[in-house]
N, C-alpha and C. Protein backbone atom coordinates (compact mmCIF):
# COMPACT_ATOMS: atom_id res chain seq x y z
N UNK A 1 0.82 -1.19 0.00
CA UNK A 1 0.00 0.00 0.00
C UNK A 1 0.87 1.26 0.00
N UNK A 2 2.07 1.14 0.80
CA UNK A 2 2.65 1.92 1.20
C UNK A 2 3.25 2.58 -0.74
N UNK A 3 3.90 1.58 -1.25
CA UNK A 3 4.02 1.71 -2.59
C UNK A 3 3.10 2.38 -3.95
N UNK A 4 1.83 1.79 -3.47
CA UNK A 4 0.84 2.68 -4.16
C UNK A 4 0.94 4.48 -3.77
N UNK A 5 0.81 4.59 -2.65
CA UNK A 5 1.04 5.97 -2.12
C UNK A 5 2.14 6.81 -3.26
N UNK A 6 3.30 5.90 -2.48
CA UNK A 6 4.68 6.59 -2.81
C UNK A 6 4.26 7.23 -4.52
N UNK A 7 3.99 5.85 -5.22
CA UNK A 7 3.79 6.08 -6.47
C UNK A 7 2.87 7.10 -7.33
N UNK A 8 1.85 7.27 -6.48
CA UNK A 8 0.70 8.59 -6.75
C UNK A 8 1.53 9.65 -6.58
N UNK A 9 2.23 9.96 -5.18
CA UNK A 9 2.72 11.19 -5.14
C UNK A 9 3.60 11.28 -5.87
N UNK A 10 4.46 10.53 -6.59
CA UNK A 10 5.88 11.16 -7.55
C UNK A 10 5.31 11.16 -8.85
N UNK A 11 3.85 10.88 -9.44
CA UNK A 11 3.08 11.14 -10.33
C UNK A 11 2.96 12.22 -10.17
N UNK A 12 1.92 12.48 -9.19
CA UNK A 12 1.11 13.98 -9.25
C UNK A 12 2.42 14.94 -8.65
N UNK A 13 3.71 14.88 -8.21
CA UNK A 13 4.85 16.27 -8.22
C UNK A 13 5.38 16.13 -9.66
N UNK A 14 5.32 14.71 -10.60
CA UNK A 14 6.11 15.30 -11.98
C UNK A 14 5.13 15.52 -12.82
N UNK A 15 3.59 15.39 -12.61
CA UNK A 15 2.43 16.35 -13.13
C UNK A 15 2.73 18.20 -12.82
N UNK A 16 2.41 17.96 -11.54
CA UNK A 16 2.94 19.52 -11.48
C UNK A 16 3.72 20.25 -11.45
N UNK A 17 5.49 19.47 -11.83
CA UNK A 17 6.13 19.73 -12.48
C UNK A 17 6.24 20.48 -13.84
N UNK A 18 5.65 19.80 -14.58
CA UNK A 18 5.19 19.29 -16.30
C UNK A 18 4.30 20.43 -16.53
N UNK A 19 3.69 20.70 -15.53
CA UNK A 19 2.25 21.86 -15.57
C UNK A 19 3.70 23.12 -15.52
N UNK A 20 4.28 23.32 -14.22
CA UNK A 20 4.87 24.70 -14.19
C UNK A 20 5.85 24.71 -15.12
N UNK A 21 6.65 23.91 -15.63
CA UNK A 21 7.04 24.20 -16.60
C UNK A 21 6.78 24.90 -18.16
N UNK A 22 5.46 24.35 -18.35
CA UNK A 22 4.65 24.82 -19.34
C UNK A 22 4.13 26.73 -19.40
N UNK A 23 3.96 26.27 -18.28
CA UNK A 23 3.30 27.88 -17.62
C UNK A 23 4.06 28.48 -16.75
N UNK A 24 5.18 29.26 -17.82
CA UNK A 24 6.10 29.65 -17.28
C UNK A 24 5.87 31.19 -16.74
N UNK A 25 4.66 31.63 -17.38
CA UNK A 25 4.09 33.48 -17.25
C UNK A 25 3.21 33.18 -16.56
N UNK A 26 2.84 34.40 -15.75
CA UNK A 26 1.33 34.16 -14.81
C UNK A 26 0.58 36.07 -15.05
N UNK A 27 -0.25 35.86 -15.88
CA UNK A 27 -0.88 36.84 -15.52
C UNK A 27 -1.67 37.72 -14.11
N UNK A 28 -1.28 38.74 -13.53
CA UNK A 28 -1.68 38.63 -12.39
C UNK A 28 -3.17 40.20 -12.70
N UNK A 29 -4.25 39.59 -12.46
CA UNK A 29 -5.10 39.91 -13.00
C UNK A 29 -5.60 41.47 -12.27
N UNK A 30 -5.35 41.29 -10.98
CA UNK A 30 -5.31 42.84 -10.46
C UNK A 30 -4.40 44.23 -10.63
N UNK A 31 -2.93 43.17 -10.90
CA UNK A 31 -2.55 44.61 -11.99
C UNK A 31 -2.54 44.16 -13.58
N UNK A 32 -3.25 43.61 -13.83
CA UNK A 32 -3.00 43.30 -15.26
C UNK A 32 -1.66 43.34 -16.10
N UNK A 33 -0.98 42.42 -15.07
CA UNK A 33 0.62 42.78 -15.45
C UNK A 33 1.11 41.61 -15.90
N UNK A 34 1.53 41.01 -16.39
CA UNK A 34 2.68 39.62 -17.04
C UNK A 34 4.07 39.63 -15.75
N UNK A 35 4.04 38.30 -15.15
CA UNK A 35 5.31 38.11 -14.21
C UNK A 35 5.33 36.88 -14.78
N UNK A 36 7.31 36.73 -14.47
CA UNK A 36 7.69 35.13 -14.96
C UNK A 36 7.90 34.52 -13.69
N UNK A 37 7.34 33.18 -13.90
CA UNK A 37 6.52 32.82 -12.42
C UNK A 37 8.59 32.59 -11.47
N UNK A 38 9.40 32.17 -12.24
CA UNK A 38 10.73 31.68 -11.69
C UNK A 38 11.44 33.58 -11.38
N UNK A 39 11.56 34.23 -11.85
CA UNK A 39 12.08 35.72 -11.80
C UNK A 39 11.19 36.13 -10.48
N UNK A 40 9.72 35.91 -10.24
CA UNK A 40 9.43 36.58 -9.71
C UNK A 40 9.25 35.89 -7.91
N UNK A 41 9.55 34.24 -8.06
CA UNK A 41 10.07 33.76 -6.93
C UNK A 41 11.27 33.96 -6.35
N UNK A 42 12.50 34.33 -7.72
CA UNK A 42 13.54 34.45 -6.88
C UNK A 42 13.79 35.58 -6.44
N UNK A 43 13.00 36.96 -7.25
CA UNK A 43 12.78 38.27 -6.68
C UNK A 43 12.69 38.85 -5.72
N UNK A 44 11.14 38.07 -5.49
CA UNK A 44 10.03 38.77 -4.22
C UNK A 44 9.65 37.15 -3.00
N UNK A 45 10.36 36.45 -3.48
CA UNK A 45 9.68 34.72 -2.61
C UNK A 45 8.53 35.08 -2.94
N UNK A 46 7.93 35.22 -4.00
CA UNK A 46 6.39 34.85 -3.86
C UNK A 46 6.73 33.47 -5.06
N UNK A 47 5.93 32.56 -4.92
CA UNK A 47 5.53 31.82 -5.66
C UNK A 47 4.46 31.48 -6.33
N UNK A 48 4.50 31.85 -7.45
CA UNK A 48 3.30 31.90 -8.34
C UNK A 48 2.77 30.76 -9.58
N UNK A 49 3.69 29.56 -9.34
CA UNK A 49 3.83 28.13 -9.74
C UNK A 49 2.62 27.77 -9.70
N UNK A 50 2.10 26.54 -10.51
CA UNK A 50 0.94 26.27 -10.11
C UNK A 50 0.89 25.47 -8.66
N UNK A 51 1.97 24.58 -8.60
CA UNK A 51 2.11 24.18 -7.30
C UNK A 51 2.14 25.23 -6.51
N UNK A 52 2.51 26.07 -6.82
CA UNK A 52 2.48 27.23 -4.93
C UNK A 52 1.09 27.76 -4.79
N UNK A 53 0.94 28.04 -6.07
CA UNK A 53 -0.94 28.86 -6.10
C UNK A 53 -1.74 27.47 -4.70
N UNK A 54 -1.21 26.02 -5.30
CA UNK A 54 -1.95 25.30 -4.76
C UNK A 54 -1.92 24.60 -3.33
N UNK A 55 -0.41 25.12 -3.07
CA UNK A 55 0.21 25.12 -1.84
C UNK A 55 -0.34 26.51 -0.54
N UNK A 56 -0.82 27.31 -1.30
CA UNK A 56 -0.69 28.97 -0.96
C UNK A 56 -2.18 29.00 -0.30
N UNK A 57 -3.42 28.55 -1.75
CA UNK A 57 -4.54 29.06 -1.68
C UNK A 57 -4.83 27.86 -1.36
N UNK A 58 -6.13 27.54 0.03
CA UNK A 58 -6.90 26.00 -0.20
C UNK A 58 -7.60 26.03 -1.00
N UNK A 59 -8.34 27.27 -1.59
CA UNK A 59 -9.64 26.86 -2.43
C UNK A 59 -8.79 26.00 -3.84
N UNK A 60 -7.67 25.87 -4.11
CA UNK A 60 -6.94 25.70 -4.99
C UNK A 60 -6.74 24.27 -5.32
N UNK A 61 -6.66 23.44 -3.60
CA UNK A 61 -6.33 22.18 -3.45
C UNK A 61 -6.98 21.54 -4.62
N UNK A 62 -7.97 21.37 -4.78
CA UNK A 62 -8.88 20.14 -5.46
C UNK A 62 -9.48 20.51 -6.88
N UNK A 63 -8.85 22.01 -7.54
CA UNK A 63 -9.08 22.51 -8.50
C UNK A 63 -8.21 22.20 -10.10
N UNK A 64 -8.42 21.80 -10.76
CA UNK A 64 -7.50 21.44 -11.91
C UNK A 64 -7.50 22.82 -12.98
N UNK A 65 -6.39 22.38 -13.44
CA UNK A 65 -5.98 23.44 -14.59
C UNK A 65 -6.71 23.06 -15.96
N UNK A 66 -6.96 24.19 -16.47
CA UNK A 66 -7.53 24.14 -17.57
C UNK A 66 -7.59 24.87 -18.90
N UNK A 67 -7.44 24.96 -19.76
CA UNK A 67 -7.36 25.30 -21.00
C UNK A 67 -8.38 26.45 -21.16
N UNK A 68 -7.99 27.51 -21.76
CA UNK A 68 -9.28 28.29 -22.56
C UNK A 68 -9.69 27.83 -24.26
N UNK A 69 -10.85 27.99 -23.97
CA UNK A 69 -12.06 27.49 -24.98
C UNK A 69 -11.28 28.26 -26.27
N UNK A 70 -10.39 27.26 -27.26
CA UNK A 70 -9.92 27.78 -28.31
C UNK A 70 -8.37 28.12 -28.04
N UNK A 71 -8.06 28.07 -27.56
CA UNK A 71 -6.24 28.55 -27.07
C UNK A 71 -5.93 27.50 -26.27
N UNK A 72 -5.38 26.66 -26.76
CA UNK A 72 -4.72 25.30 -25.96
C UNK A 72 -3.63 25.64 -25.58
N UNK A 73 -3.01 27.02 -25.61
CA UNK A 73 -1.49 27.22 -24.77
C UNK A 73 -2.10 28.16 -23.97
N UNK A 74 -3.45 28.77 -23.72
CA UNK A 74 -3.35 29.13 -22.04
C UNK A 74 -4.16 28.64 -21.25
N UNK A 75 -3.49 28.00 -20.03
CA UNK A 75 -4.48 27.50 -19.33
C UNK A 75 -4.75 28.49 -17.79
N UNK A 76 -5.69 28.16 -17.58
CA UNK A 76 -6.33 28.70 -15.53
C UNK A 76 -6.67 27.82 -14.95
N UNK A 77 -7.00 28.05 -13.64
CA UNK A 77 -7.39 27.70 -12.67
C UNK A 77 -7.95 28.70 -11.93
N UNK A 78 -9.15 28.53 -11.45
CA UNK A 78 -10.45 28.88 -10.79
C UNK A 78 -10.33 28.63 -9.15
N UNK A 79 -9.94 29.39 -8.53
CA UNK A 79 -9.85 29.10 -6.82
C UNK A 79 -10.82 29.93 -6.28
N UNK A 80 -11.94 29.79 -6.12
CA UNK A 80 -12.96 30.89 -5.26
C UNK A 80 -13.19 32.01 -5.90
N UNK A 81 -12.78 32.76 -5.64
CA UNK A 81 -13.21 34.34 -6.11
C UNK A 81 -11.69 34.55 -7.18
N UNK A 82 -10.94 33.93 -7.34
CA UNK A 82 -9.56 34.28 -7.93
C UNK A 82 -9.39 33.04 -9.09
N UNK A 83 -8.89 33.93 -10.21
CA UNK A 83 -8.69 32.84 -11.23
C UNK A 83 -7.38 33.21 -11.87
N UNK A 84 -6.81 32.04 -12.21
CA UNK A 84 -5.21 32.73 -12.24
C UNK A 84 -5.15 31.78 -13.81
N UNK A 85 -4.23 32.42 -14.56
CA UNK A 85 -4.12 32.28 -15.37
C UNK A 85 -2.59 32.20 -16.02
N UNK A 86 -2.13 31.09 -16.98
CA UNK A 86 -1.35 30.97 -17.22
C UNK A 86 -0.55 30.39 -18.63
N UNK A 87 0.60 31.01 -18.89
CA UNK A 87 0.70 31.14 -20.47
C UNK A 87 2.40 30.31 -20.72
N UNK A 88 3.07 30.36 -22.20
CA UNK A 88 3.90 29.67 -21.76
C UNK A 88 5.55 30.55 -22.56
N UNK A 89 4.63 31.95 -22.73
CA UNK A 89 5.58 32.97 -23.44
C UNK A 89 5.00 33.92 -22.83
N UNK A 90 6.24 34.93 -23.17
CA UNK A 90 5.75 36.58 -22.32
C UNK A 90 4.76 37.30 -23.31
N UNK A 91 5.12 36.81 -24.93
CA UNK A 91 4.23 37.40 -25.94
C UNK A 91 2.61 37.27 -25.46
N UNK A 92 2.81 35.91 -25.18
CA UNK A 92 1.05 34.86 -25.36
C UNK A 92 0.37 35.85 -23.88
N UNK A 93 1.20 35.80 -22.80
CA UNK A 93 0.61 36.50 -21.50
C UNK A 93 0.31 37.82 -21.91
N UNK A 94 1.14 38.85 -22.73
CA UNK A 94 1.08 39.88 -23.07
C UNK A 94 -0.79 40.31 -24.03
N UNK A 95 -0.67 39.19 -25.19
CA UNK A 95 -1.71 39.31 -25.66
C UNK A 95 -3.10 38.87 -24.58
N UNK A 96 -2.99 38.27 -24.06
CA UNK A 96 -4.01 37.92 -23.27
C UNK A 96 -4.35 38.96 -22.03
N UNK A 97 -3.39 39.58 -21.40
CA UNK A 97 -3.53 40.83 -20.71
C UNK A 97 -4.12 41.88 -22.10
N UNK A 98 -4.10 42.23 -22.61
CA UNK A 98 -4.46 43.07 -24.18
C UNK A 98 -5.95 42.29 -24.09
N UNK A 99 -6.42 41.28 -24.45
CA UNK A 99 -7.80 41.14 -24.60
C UNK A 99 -8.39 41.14 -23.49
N UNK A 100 -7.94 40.88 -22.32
CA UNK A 100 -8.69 41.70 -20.79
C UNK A 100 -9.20 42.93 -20.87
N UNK A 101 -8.19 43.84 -20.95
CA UNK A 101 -7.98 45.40 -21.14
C UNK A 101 -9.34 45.83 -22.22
N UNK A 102 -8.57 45.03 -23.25
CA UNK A 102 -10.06 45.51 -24.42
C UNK A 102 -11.29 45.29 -24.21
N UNK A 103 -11.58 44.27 -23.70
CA UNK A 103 -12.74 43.63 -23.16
C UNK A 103 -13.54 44.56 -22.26
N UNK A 104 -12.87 45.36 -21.15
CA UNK A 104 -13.42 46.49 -20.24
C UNK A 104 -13.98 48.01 -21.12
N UNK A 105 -13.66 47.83 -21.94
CA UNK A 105 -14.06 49.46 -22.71
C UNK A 105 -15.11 48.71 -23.88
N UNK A 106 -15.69 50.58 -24.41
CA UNK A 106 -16.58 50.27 -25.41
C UNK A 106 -15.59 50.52 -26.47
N UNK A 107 -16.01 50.33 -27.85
CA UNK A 107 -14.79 50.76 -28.49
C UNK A 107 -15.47 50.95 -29.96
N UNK A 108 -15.01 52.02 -30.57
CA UNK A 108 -15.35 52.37 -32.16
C UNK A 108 -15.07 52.08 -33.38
N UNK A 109 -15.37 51.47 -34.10
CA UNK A 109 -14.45 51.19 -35.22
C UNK A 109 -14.35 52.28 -36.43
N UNK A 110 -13.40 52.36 -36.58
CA UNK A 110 -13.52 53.25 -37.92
C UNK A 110 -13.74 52.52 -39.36
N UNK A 111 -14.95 52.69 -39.67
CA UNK A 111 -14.84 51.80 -40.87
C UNK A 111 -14.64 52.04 -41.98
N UNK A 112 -13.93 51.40 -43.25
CA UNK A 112 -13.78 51.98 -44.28
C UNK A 112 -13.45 50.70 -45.21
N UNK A 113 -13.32 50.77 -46.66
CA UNK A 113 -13.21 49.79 -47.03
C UNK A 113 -11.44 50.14 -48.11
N UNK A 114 -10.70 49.34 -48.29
CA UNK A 114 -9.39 49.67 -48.77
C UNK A 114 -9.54 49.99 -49.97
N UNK A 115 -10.40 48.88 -50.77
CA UNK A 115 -9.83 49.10 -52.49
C UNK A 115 -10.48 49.63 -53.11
N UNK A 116 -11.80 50.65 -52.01
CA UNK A 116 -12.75 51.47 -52.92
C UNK A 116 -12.72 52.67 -52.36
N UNK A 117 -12.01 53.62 -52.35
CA UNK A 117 -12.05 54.96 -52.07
C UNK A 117 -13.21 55.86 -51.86
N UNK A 118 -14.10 55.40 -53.08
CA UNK A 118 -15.54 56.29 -52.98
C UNK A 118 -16.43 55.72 -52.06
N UNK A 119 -16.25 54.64 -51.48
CA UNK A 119 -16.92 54.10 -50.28
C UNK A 119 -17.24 54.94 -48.94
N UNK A 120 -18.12 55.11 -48.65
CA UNK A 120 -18.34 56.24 -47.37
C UNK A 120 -17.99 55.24 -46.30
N UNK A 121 -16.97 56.01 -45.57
CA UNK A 121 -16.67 55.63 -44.51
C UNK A 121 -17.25 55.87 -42.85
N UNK A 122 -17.23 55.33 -42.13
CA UNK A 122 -18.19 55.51 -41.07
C UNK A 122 -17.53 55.23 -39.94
N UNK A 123 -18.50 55.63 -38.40
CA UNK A 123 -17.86 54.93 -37.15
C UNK A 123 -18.72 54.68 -37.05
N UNK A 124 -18.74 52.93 -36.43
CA UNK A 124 -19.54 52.06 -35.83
C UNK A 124 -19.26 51.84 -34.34
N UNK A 125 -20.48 51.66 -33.50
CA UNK A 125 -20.31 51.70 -32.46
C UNK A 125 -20.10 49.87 -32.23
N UNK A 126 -19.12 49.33 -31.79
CA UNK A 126 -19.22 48.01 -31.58
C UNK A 126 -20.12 47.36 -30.50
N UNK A 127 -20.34 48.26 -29.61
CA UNK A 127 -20.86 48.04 -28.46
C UNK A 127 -22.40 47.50 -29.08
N UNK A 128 -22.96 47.90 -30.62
CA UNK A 128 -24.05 47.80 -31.33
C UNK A 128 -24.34 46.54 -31.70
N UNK A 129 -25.38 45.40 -31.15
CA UNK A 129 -25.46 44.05 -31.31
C UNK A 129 -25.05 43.92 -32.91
N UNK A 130 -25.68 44.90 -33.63
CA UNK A 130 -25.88 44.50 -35.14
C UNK A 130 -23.93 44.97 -35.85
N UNK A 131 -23.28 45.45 -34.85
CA UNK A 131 -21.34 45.60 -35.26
C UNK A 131 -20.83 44.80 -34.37
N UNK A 132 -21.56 43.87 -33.62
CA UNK A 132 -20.47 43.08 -32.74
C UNK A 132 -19.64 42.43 -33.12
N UNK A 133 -19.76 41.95 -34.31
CA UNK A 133 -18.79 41.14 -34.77
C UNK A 133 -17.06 41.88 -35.09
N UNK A 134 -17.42 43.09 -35.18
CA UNK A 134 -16.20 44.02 -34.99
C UNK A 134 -15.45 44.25 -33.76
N UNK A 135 -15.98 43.91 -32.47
CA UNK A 135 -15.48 44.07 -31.36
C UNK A 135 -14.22 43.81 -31.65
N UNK A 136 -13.30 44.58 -31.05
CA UNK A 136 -11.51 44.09 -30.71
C UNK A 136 -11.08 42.77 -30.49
N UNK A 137 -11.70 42.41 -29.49
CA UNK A 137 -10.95 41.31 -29.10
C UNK A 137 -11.53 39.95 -30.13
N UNK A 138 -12.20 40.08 -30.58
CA UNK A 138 -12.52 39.14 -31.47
C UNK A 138 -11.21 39.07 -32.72
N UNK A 139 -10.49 39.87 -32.60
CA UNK A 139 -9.31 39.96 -33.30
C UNK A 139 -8.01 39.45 -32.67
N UNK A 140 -8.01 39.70 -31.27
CA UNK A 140 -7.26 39.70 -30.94
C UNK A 140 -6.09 38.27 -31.02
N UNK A 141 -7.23 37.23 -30.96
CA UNK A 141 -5.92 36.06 -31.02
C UNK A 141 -6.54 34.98 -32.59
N UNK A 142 -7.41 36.55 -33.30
CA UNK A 142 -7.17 35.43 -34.87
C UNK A 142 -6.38 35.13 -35.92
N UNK A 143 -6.28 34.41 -36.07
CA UNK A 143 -4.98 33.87 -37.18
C UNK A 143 -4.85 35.24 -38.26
N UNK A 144 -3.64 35.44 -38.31
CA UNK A 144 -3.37 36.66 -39.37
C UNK A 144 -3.26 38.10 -38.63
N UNK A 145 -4.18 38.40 -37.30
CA UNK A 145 -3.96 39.66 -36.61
C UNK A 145 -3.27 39.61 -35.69
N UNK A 146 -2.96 40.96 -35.87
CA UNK A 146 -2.11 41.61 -33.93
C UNK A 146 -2.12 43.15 -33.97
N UNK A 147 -2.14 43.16 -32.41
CA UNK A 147 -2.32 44.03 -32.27
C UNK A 147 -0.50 45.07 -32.71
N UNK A 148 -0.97 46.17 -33.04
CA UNK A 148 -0.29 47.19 -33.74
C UNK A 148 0.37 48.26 -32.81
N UNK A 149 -0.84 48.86 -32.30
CA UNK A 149 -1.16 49.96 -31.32
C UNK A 149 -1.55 49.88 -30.30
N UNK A 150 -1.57 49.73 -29.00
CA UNK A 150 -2.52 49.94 -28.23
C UNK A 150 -2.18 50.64 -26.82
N UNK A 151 -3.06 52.15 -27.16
CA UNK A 151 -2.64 53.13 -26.01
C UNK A 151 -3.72 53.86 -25.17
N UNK A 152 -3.91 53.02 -23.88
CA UNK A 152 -4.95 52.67 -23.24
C UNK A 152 -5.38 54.40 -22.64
N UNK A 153 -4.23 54.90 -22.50
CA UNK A 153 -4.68 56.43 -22.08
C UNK A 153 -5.58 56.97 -22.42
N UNK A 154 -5.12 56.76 -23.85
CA UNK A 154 -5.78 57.95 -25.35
C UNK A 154 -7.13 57.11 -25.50
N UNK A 155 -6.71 55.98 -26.03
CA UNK A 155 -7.90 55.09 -25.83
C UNK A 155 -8.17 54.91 -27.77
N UNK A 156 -7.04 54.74 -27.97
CA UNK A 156 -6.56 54.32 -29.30
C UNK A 156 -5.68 52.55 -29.54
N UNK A 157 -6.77 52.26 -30.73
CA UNK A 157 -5.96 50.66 -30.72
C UNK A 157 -5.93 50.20 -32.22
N UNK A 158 -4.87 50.19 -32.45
CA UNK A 158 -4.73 49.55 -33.96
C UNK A 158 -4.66 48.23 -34.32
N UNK A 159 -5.08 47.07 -35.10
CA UNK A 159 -4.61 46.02 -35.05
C UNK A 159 -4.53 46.15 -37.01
N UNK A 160 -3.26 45.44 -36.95
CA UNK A 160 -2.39 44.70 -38.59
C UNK A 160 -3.19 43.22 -39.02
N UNK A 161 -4.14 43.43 -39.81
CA UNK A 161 -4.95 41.99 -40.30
C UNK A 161 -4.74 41.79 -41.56
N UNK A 162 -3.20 42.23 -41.90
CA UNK A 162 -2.45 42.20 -43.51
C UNK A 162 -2.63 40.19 -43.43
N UNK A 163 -2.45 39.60 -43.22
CA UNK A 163 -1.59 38.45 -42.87
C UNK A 163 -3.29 37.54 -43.28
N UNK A 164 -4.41 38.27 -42.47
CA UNK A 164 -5.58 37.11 -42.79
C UNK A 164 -6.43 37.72 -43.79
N UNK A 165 -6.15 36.79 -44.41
CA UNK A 165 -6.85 36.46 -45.97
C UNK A 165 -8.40 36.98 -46.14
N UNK A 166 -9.13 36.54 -45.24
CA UNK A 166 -10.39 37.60 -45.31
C UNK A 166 -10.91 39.09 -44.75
N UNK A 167 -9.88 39.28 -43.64
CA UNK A 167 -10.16 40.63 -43.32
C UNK A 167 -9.42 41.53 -43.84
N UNK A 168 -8.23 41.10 -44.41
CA UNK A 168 -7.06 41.65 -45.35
C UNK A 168 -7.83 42.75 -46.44
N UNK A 169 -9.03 42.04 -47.04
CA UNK A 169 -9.58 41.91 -48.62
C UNK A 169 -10.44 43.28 -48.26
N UNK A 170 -11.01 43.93 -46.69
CA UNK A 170 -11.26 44.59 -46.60
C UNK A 170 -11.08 45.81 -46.14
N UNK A 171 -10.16 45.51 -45.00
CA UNK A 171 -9.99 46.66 -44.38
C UNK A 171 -8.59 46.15 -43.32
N UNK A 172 -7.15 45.78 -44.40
CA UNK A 172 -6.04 45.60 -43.29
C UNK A 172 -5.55 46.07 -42.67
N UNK A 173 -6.37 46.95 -41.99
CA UNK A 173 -5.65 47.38 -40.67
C UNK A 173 -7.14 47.79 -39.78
N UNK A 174 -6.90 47.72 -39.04
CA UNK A 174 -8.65 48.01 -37.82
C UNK A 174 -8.10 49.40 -37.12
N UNK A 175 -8.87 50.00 -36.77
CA UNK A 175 -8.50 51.19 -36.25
C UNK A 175 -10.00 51.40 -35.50
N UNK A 176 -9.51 51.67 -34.24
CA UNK A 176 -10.52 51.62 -33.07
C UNK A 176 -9.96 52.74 -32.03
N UNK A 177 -10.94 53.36 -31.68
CA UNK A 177 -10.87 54.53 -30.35
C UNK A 177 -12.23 54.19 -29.26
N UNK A 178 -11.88 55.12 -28.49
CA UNK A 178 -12.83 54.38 -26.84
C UNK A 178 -13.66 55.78 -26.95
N UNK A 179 -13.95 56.60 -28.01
CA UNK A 179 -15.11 57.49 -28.30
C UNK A 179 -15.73 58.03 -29.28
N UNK A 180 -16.69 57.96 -29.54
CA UNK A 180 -17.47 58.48 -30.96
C UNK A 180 -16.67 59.74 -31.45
N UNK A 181 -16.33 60.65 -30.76
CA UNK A 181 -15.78 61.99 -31.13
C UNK A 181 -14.40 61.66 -31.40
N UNK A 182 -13.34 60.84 -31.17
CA UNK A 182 -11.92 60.77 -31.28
C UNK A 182 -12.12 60.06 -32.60
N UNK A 183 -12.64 58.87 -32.78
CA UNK A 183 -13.36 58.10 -34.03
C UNK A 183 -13.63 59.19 -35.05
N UNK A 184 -14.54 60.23 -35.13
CA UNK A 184 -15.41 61.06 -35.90
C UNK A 184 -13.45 61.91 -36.23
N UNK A 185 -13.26 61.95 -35.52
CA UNK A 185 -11.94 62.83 -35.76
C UNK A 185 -10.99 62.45 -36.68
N UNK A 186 -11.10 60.78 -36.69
CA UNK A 186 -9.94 60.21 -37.35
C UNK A 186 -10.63 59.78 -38.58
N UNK A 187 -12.03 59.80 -39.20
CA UNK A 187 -12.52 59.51 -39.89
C UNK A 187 -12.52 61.22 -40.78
N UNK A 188 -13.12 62.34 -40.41
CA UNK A 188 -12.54 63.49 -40.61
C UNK A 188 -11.18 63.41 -41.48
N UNK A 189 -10.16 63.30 -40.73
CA UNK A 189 -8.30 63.07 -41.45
C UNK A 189 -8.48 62.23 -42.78
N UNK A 190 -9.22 61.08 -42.13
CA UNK A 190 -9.35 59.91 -43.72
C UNK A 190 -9.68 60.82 -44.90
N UNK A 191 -11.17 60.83 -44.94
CA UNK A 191 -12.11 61.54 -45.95
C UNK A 191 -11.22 62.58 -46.38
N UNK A 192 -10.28 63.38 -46.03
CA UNK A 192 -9.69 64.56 -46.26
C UNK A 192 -8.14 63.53 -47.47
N UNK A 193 -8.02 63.01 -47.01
CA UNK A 193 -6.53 62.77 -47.52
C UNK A 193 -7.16 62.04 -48.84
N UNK A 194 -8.02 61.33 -48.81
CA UNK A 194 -8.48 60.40 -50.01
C UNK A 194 -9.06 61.52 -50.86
N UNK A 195 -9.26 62.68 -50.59
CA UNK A 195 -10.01 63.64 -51.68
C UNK A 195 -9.43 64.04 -52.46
């Protein structure tokens, strides 16, 4: 029996081994900041491993890691009121802090179409069931985009969709602001330069 034991536990430490290795970034969701979970143990002794989260927090004990719906390189875990999240590059944590961020604002699109000039161009409010499909972050981790710009002050965000083949054909580059009037402004500049 004693053997069975032994044998579970050197399973489940080179499971959670295998896990922190993978998930080497930890998004930490109250400052919406990217830490590398080894830099920031030998830093500050905090440990932000999945083993320490699970060592640290009880609600944690009996909770498994898990994948997000469509992104098989980031996974979380769900402990009570806290969900921690984890990536296995500073890029991948980076973008995923970026679709948090976007996710909290309303946001405008400037619309326009590339290969027809005489096309009237417009701002759409995304926040509009019937433009949702324009929302930001719906860009954010699709094949062919990234983000370009994004300057949370101003409340300006560009994303480069040269790369995917269908949003390319219309409008490769997205250009989004966090107000009808900054939008109306940059749509203003357009209409002027194409005349």
């Amino acid at each position: 029996m004693k053997k069975i034991l032994f044998t579970i536990a050197v399973l489940f430490s080179v499971s959670l081994f295998s896990a922190d290795k993978e998930n080497s970034w930890y998004l930490d969701t109250k400052e919406l900041q990217c830490k590398n979970v080894i830099e920031t143990k030998q830093a500050m002794k905090i440990d932000l491993s999945l083993s320490g989260i699970k060592k640290s927090n009880t609600e944690c004990k009996n909770q498994f890691l898990r994948k997000l719906e469509g992104l098989e390189d980031i996974n979380t875990i769900a402990c009570g009121d806290s969900e921690y999240f984890y990536t296995p590059s500073e890029e991948r944590c980076n973008q995923l802090e970026q679709f948090i961020s976007i996710n909290t604002k309303n946001w405008y699109i400037f619309f326009y179409v590339h290969s027809k000039k005489d096309f009237p161009t417009k701002c759409l409010d995304t926040g509009d069931s019937a433009y949702e499909a324009f929302f930001p972050s719906k860009y954010v981790f699709k094949k062919g985009c990234k983000i370009k710009k994004f300057d949370r002050n101003v409340g300006l965000l560009t994303m480069d969709c040269t790369q995917n083949l269908i949003v390319s054909l219309t409008m490769p580059t997205l250009f989004y602001t966090n107000s009808e009037e900054t939008c109306s402004r940059a749509k203003g500049m357009f209409d002027k330069e194409i005349q």
